[in-house]
Structures are given as structure tokens and as C-alpha cells.
PDB file of N, CA and C in Angstrom:
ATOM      1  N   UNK A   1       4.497  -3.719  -5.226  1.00  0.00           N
ATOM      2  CA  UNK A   1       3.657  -2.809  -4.506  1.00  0.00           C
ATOM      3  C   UNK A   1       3.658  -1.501  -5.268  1.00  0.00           C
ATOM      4  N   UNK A   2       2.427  -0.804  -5.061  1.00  0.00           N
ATOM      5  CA  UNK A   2       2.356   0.651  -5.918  1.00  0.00           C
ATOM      6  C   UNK A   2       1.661   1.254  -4.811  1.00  0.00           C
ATOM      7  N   UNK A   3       2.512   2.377  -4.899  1.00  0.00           N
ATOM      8  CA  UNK A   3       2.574   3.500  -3.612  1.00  0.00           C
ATOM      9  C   UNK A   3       1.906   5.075  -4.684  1.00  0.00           C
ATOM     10  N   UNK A   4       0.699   5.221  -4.439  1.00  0.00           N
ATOM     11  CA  UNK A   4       0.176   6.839  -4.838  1.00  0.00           C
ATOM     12  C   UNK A   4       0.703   7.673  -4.366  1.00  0.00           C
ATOM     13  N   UNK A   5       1.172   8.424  -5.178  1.00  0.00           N
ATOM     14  CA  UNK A   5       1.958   9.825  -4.585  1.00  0.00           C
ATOM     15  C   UNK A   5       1.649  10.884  -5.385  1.00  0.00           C
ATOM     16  N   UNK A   6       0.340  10.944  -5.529  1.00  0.00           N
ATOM     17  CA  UNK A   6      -0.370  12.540  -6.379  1.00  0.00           C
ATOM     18  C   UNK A   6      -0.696  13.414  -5.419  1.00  0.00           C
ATOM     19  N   UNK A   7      -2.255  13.809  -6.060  1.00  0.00           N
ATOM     20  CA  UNK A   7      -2.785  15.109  -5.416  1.00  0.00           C
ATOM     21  C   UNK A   7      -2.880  14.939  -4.103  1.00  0.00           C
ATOM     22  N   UNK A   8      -3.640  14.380  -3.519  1.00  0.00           N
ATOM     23  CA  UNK A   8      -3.528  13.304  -2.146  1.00  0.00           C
ATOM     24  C   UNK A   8      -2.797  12.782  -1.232  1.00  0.00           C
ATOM     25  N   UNK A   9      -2.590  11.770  -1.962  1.00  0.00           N
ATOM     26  CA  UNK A   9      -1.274  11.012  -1.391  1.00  0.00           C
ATOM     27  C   UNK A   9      -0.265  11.385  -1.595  1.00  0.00           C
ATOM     28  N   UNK A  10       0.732  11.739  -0.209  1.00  0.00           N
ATOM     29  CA  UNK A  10       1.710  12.127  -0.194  1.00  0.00           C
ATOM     30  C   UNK A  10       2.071  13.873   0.021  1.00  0.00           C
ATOM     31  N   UNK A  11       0.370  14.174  -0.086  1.00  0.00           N
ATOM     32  CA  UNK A  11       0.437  15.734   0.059  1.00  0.00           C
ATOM     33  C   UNK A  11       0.489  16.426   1.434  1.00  0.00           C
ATOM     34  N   UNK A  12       0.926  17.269   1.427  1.00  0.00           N
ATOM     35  CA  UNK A  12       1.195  17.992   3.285  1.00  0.00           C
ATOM     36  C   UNK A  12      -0.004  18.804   3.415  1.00  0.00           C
ATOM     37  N   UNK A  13      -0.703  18.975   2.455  1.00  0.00           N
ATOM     38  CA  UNK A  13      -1.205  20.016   2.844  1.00  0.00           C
ATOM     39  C   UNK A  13      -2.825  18.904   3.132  1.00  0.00           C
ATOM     40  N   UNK A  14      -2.755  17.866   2.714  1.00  0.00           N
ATOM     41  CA  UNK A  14      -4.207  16.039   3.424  1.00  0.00           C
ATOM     42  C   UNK A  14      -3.424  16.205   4.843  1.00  0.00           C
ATOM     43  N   UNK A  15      -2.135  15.499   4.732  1.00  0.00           N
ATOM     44  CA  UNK A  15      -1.772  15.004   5.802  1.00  0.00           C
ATOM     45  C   UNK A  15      -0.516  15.947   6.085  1.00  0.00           C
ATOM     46  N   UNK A  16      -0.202  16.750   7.051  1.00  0.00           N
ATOM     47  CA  UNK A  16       0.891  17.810   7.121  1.00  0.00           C
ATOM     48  C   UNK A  16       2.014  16.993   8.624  1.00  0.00           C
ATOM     49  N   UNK A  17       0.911  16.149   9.122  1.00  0.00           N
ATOM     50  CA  UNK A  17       1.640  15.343  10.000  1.00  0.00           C
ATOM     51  C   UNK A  17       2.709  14.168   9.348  1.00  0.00           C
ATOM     52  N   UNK A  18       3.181  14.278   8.286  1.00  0.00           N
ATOM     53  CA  UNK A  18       3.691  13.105   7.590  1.00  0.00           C
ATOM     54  C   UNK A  18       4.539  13.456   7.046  1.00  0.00           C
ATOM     55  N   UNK A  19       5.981  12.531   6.819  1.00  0.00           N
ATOM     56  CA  UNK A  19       6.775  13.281   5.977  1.00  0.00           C
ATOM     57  C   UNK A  19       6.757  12.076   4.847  1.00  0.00           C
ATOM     58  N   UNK A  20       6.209  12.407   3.792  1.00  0.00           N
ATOM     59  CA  UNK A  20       6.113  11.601   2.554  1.00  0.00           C
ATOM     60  C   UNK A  20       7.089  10.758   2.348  1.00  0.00           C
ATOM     61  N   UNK A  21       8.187  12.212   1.746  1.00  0.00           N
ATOM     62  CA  UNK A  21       9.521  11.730   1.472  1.00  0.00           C
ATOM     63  C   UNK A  21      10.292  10.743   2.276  1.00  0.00           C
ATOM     64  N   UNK A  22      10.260  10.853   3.485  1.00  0.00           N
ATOM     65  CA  UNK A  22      10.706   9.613   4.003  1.00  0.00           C
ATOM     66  C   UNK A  22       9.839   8.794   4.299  1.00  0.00           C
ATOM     67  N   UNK A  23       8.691   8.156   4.553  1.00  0.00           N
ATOM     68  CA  UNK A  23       7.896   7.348   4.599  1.00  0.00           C
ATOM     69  C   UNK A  23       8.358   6.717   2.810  1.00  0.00           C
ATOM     70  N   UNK A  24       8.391   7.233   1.951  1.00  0.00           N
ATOM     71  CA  UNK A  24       8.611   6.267   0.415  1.00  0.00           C
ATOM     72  C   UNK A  24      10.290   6.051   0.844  1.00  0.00           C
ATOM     73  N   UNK A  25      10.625   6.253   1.583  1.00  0.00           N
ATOM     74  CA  UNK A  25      12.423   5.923   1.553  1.00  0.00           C
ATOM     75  C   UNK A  25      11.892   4.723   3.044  1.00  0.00           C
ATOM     76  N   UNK A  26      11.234   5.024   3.462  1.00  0.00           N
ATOM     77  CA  UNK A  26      11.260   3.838   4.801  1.00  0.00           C
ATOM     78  C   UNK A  26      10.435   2.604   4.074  1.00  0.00           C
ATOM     79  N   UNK A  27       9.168   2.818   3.463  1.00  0.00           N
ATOM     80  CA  UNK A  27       9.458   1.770   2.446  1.00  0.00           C
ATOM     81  C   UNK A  27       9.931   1.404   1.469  1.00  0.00           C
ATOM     82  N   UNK A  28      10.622   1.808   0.926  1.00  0.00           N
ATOM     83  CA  UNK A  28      12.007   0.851  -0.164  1.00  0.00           C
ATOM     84  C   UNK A  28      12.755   0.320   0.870  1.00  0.00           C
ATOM     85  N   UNK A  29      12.963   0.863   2.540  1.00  0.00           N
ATOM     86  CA  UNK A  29      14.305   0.320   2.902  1.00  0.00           C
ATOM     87  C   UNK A  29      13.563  -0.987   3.764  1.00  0.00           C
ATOM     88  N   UNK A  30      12.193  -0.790   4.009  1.00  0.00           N
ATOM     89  CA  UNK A  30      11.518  -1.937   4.754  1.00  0.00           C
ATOM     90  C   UNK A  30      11.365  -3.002   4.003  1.00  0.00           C
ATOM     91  N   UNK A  31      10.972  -3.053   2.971  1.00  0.00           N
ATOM     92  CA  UNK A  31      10.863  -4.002   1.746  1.00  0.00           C
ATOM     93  C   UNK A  31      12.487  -4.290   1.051  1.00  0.00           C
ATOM     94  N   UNK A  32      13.572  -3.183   0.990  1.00  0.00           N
ATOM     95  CA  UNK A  32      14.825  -4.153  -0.213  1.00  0.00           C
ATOM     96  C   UNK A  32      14.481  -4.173  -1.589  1.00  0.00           C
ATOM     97  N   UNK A  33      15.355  -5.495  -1.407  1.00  0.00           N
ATOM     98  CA  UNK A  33      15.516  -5.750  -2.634  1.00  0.00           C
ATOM     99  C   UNK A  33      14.346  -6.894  -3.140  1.00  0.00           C
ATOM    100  N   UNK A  34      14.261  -7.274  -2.439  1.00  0.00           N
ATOM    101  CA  UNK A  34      13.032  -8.915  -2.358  1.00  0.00           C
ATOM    102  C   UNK A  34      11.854  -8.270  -2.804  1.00  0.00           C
ATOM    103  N   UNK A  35      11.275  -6.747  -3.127  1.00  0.00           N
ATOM    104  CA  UNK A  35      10.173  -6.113  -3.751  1.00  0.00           C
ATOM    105  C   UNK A  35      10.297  -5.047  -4.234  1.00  0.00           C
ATOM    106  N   UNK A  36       9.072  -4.995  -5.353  1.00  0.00           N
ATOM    107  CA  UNK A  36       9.861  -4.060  -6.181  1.00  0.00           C
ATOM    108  C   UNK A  36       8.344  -3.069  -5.815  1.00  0.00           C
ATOM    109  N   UNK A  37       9.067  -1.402  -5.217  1.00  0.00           N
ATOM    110  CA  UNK A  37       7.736  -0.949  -5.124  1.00  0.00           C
ATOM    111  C   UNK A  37       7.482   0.754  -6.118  1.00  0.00           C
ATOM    112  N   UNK A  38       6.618   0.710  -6.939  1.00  0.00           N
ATOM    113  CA  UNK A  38       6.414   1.678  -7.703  1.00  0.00           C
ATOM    114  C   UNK A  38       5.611   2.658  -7.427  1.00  0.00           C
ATOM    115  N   UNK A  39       6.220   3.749  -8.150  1.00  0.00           N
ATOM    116  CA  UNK A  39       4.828   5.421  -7.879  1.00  0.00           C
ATOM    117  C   UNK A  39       4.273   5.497  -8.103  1.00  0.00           C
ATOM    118  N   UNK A  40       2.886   5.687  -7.994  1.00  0.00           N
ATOM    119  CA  UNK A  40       2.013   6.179  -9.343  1.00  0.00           C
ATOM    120  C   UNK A  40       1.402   7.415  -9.065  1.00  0.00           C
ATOM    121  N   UNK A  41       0.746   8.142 -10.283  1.00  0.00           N
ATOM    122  CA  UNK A  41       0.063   9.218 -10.356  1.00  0.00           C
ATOM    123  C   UNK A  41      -0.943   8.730  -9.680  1.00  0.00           C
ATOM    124  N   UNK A  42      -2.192   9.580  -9.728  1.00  0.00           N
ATOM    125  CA  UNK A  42      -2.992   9.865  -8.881  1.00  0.00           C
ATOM    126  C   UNK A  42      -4.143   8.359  -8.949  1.00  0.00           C
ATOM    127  N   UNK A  43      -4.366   7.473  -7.762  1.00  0.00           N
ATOM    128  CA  UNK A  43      -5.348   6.553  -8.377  1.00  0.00           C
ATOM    129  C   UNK A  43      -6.325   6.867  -8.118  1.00  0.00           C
ATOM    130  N   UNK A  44      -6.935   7.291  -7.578  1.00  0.00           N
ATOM    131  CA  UNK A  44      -8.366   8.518  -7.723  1.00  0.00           C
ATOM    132  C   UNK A  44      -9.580   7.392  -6.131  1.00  0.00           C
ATOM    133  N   UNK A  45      -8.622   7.622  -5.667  1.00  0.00           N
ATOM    134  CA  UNK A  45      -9.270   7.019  -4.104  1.00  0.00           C
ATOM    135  C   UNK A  45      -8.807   8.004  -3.037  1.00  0.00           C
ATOM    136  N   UNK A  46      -8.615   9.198  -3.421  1.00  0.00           N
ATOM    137  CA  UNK A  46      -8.208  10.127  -2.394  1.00  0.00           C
ATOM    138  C   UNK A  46      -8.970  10.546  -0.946  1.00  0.00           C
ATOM    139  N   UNK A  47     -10.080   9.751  -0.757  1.00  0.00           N
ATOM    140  CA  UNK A  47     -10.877   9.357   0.236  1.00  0.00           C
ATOM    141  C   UNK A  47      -9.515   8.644   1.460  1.00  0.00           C
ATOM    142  N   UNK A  48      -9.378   7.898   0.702  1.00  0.00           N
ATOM    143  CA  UNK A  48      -7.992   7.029   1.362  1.00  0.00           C
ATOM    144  C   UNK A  48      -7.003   7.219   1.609  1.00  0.00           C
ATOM    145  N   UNK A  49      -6.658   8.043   1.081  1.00  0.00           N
ATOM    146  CA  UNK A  49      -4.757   8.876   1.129  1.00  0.00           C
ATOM    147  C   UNK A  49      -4.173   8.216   2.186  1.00  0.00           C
ATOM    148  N   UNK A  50      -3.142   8.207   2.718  1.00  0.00           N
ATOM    149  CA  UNK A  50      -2.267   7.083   1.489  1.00  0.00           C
ATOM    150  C   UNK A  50      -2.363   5.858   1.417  1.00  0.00           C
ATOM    151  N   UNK A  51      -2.698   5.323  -0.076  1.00  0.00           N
ATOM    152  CA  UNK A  51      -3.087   4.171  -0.596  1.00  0.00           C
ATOM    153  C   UNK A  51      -1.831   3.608  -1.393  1.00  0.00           C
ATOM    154  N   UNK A  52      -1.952   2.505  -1.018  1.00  0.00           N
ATOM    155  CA  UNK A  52      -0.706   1.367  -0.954  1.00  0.00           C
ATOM    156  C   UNK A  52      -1.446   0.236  -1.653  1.00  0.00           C
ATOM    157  N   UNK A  53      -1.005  -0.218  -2.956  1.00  0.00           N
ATOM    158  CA  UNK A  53      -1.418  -1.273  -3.459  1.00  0.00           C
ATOM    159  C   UNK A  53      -0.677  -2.516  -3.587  1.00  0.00           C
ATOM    160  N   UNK A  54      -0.985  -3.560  -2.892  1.00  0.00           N
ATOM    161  CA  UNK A  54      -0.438  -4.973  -2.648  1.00  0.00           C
ATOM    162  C   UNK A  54      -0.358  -5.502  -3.702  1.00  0.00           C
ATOM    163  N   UNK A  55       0.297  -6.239  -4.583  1.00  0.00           N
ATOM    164  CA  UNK A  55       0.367  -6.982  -5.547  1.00  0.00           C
ATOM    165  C   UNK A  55       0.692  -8.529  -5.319  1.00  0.00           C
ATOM    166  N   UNK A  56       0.153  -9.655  -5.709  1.00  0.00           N
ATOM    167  CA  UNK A  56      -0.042 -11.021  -5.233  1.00  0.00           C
ATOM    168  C   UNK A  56       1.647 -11.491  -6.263  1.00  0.00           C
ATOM    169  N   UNK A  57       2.015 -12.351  -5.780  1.00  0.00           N
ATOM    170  CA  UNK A  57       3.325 -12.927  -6.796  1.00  0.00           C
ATOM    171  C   UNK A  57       2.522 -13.350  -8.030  1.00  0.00           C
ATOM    172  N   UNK A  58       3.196 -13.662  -8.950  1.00  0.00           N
ATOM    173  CA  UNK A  58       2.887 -14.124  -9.909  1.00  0.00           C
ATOM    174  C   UNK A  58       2.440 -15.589 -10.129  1.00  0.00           C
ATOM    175  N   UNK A  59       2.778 -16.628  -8.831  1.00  0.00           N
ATOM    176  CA  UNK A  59       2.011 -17.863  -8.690  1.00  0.00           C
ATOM    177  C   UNK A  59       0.850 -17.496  -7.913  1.00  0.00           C
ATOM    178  N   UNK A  60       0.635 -16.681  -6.903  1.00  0.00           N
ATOM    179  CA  UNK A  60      -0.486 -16.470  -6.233  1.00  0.00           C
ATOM    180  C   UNK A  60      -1.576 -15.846  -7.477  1.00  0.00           C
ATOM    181  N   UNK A  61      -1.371 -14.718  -8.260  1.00  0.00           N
ATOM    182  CA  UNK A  61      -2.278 -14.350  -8.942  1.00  0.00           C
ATOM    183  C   UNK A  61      -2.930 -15.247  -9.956  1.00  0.00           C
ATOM    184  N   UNK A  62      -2.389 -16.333 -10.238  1.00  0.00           N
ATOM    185  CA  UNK A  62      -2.359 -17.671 -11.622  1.00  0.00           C
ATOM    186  C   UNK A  62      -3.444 -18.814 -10.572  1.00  0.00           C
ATOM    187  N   UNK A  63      -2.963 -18.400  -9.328  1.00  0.00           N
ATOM    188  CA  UNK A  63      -3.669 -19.165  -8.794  1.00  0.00           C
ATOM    189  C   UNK A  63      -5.205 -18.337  -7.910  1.00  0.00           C
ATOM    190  N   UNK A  64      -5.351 -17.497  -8.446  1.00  0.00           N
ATOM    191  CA  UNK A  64      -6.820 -16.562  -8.364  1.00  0.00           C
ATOM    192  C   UNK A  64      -6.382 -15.059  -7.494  1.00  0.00           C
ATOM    193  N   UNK A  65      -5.422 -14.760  -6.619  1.00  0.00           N
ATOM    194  CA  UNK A  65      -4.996 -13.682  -5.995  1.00  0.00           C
ATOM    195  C   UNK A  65      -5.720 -12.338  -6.742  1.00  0.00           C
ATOM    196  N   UNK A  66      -6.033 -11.751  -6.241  1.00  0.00           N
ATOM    197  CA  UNK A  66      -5.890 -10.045  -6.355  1.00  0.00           C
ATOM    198  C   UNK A  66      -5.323  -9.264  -6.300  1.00  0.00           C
ATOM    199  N   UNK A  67      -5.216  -8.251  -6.435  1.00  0.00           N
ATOM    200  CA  UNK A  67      -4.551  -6.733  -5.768  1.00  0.00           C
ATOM    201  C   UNK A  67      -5.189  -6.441  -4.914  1.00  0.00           C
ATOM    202  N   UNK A  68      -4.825  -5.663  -3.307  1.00  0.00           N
ATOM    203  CA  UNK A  68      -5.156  -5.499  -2.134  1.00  0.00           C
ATOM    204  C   UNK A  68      -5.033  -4.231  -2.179  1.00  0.00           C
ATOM    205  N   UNK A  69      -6.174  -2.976  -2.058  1.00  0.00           N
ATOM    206  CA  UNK A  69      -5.723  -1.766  -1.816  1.00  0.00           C
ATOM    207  C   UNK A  69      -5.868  -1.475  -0.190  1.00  0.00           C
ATOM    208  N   UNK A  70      -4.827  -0.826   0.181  1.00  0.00           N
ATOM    209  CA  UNK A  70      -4.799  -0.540   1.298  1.00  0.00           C
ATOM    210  C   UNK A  70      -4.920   1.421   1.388  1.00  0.00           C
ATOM    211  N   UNK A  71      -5.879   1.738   2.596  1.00  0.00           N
ATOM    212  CA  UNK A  71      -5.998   3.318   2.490  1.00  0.00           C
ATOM    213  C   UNK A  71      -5.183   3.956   3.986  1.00  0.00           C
ATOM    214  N   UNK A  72      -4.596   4.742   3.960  1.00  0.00           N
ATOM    215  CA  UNK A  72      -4.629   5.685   5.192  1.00  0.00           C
ATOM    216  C   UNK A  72      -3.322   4.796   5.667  1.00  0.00           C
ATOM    217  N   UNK A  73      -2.519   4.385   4.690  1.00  0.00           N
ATOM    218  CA  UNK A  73      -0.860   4.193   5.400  1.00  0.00           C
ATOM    219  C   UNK A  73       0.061   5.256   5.760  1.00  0.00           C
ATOM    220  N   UNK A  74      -0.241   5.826   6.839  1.00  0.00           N
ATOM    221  CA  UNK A  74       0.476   7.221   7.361  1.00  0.00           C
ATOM    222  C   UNK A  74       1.423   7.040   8.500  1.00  0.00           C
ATOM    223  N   UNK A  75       1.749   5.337   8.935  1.00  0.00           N
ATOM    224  CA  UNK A  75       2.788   5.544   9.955  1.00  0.00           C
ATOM    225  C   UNK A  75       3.702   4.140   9.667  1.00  0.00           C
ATOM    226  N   UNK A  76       4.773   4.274  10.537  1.00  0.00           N
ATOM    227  CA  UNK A  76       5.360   3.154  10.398  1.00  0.00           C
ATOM    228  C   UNK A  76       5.229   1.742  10.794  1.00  0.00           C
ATOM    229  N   UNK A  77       4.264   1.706  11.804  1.00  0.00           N
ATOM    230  CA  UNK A  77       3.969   0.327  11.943  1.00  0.00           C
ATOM    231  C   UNK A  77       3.266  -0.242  10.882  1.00  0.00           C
ATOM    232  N   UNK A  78       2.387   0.821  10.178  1.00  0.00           N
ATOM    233  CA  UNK A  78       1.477   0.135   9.025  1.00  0.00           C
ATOM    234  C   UNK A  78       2.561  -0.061   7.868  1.00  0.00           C
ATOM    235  N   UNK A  79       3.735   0.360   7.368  1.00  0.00           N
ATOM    236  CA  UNK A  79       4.516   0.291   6.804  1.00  0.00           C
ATOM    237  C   UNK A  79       5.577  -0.827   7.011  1.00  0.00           C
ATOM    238  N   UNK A  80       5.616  -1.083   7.939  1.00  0.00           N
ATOM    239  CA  UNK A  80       6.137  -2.156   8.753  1.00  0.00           C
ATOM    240  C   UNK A  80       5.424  -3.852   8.687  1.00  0.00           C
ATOM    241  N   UNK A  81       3.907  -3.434   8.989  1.00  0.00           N
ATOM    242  CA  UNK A  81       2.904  -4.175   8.654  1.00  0.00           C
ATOM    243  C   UNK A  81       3.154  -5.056   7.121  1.00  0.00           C
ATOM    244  N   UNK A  82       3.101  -4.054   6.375  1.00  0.00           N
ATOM    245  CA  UNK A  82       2.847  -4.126   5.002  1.00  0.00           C
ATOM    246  C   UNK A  82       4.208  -5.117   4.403  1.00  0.00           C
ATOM    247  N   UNK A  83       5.181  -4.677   4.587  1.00  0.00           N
ATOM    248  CA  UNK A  83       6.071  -5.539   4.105  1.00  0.00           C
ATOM    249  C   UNK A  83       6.711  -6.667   5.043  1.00  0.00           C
ATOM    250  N   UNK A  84       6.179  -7.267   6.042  1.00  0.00           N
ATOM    251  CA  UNK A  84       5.636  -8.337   6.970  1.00  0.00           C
ATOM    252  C   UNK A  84       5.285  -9.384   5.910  1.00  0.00           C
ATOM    253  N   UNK A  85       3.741  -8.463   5.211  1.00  0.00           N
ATOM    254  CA  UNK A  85       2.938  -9.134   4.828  1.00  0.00           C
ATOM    255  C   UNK A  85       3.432  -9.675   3.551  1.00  0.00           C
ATOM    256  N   UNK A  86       4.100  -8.749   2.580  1.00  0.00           N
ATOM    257  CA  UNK A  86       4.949  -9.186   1.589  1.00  0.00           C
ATOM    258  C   UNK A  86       6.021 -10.479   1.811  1.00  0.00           C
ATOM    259  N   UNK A  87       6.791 -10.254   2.438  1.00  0.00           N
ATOM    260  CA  UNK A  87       7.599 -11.178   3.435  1.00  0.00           C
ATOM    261  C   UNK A  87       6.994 -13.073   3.557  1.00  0.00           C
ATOM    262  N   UNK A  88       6.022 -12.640   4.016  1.00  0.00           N
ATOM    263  CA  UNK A  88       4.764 -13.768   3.857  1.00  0.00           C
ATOM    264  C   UNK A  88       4.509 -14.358   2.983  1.00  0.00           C
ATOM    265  N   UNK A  89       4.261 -13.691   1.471  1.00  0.00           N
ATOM    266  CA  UNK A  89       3.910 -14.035   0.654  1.00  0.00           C
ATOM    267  C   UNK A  89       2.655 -13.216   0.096  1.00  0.00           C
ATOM    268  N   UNK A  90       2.279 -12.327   0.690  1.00  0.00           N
ATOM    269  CA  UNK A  90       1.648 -11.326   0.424  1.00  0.00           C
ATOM    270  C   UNK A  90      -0.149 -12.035  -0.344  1.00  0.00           C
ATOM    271  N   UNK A  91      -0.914 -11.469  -0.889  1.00  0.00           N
ATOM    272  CA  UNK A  91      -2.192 -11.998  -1.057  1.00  0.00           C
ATOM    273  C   UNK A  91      -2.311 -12.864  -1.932  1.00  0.00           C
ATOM    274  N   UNK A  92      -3.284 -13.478  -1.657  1.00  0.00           N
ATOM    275  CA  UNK A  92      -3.557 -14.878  -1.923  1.00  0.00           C
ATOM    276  C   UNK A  92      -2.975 -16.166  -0.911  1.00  0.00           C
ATOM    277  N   UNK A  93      -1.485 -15.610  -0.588  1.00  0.00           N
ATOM    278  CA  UNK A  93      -0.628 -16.646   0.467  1.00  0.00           C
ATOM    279  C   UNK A  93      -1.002 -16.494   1.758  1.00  0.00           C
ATOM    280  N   UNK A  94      -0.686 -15.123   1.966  1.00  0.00           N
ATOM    281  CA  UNK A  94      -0.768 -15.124   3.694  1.00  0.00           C
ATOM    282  C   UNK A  94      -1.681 -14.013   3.868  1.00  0.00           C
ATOM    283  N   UNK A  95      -2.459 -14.510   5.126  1.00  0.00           N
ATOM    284  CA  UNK A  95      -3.850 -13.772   5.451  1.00  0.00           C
ATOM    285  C   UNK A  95      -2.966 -12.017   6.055  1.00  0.00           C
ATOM    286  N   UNK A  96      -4.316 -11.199   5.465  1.00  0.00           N
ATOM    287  CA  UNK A  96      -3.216  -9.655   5.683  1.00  0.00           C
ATOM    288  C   UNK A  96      -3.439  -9.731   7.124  1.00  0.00           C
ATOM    289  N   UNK A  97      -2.138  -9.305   7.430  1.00  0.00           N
ATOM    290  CA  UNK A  97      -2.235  -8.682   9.137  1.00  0.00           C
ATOM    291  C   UNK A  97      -3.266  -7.959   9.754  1.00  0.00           C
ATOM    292  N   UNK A  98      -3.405  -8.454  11.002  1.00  0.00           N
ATOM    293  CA  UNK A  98      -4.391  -7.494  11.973  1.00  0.00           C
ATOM    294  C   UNK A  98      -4.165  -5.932  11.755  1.00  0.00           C
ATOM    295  N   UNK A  99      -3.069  -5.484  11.749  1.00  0.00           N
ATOM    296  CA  UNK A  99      -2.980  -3.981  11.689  1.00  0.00           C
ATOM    297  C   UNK A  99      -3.328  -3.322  10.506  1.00  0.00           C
ATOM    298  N   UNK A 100      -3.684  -4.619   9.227  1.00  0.00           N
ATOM    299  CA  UNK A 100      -3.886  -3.801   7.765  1.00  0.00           C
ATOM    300  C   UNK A 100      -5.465  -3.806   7.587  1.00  0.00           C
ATOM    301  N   UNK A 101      -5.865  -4.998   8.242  1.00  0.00           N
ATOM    302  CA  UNK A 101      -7.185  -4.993   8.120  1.00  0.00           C
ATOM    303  C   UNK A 101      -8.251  -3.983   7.659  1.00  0.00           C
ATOM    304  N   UNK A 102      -8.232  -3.073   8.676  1.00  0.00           N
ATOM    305  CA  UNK A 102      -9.325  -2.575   8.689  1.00  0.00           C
ATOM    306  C   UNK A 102      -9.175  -1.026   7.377  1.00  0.00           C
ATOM    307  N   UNK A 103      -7.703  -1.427   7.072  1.00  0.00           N
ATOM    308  CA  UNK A 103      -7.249  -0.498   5.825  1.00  0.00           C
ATOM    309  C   UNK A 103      -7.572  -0.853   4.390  1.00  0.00           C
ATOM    310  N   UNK A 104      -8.135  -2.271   4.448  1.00  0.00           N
ATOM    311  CA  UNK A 104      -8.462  -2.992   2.563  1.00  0.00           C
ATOM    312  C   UNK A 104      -9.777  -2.542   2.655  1.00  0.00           C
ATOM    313  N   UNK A 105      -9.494  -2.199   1.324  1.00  0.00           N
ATOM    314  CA  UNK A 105     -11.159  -0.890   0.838  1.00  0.00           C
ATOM    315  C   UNK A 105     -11.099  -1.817  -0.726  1.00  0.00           C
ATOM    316  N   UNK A 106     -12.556  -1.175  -1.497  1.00  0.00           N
ATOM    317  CA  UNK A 106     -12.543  -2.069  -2.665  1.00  0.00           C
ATOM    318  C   UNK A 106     -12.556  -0.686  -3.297  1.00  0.00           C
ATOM    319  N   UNK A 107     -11.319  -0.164  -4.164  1.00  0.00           N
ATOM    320  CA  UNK A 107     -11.250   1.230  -5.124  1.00  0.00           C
ATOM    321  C   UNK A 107     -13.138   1.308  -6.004  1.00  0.00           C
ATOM    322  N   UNK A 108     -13.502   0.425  -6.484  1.00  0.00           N
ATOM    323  CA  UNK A 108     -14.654   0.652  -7.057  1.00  0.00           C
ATOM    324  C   UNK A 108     -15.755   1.379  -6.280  1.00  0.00           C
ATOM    325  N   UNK A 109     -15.562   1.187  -5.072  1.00  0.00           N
ATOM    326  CA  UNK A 109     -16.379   1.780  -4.270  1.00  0.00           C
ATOM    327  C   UNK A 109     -16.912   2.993  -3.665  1.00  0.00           C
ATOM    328  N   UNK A 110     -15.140   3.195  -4.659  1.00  0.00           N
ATOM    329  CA  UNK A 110     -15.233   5.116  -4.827  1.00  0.00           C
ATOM    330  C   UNK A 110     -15.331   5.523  -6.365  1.00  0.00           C
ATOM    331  N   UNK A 111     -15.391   4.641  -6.937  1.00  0.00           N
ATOM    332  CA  UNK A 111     -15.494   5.498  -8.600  1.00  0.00           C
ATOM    333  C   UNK A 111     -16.519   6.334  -9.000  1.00  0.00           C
ATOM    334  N   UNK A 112     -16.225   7.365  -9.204  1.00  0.00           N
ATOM    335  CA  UNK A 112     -17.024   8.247 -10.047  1.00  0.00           C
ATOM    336  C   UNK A 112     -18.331   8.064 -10.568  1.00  0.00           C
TER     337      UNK A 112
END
């Protein structure tokens, strides 16, 4: 999983209701060791803040999977949600949860 934490995402001054810093510590501790989840600079969907990118296993992607961007992960059930869904088997395996739904956006849809 890749978690944006630039201009946007992760900023107090988008979302001041949020505490970043622990929301990226509640997911490493929701997910473990069983996923590995990374930072990135800015992915330029700041429409979405905070955007959470799903990554398919490495048999799911061989077997056609995608990457799943998810926008507007600002609480813990969606965080909760999310590594559920990992848990599962994440995309391509298991259909995303009702609560992520209406959060998968296609990044192209905002490009420049």
C-alpha cells in the first residue's frame, strides 16, 4: 500500500480535523507485518486527499489486478476497511468493501 503524505495529504491546514501522524501509525499498526505500506510525495490527486493506494499481490497482478486508488481516507473505519481488504487478498481477489467503494477514483481523471 502507498499512503500520500505531501502538499495535501496529510496536511492540517486540507484537513485540520485529522491527525496525520497518527492515522500513518494506525495504519502500520492495522496492517503489521503481513503489509508493507509506503510514503510517497505528492501524487497529484489532491482533489482526493487522503489517497491510499491498494496494491494487488504479486499473483493477483500476473493474473490482470490493478492498483486501486482510494480518495478521502480520513477516519478509522476507512482505515480499518482498508486493511480488511488487504487481509482478503486485496484487488483482483476480494471485491473492495462497501465502506471503500464509493472512495475508488481513476487518478487519470484528474491529470493535468
Amino acid at each position: 500500500m502507498t499512503i500520500c503524505r505531501d502538499c495535501c495529504c496529510g496536511s492540517a491546514d486540507k484537513h485540520p480535523e485529522t491527525d496525520h501522524d497518527a492515522q500513518l501509525e494506525a495504519i502500520r499498526g492495522a496492517v503489521g507485518d503481513r503489509h508493507r505500506v509506503r510514503v510517497s510525495e505528492c501524487l497529484r490527486v489532491c482533489e482526493r486527499s487522503n489517497v491510499v493506494v491498494v496494491h494487488p499481490t504479486p499473483a493477483a497482478r500476473r493474473a490482470g489486478a490493478r492498483l486501486v486508488h482510494l480518495g478521502d481516507v480520513l477516519d478509522d473505519d476507512l482505515v480499518g476497511a482498508v486493511a480488511a481488504w488487504l487481509d482478503a487478498g486485496g484487488p483482483g481477489v476480494a471485491t473492495v468493501p462497501e465502506p471503500l467503494t464509493a472512495r475508488v477514483f481513476n487518478p487519470a481523471d484528474y491529470a493535468d
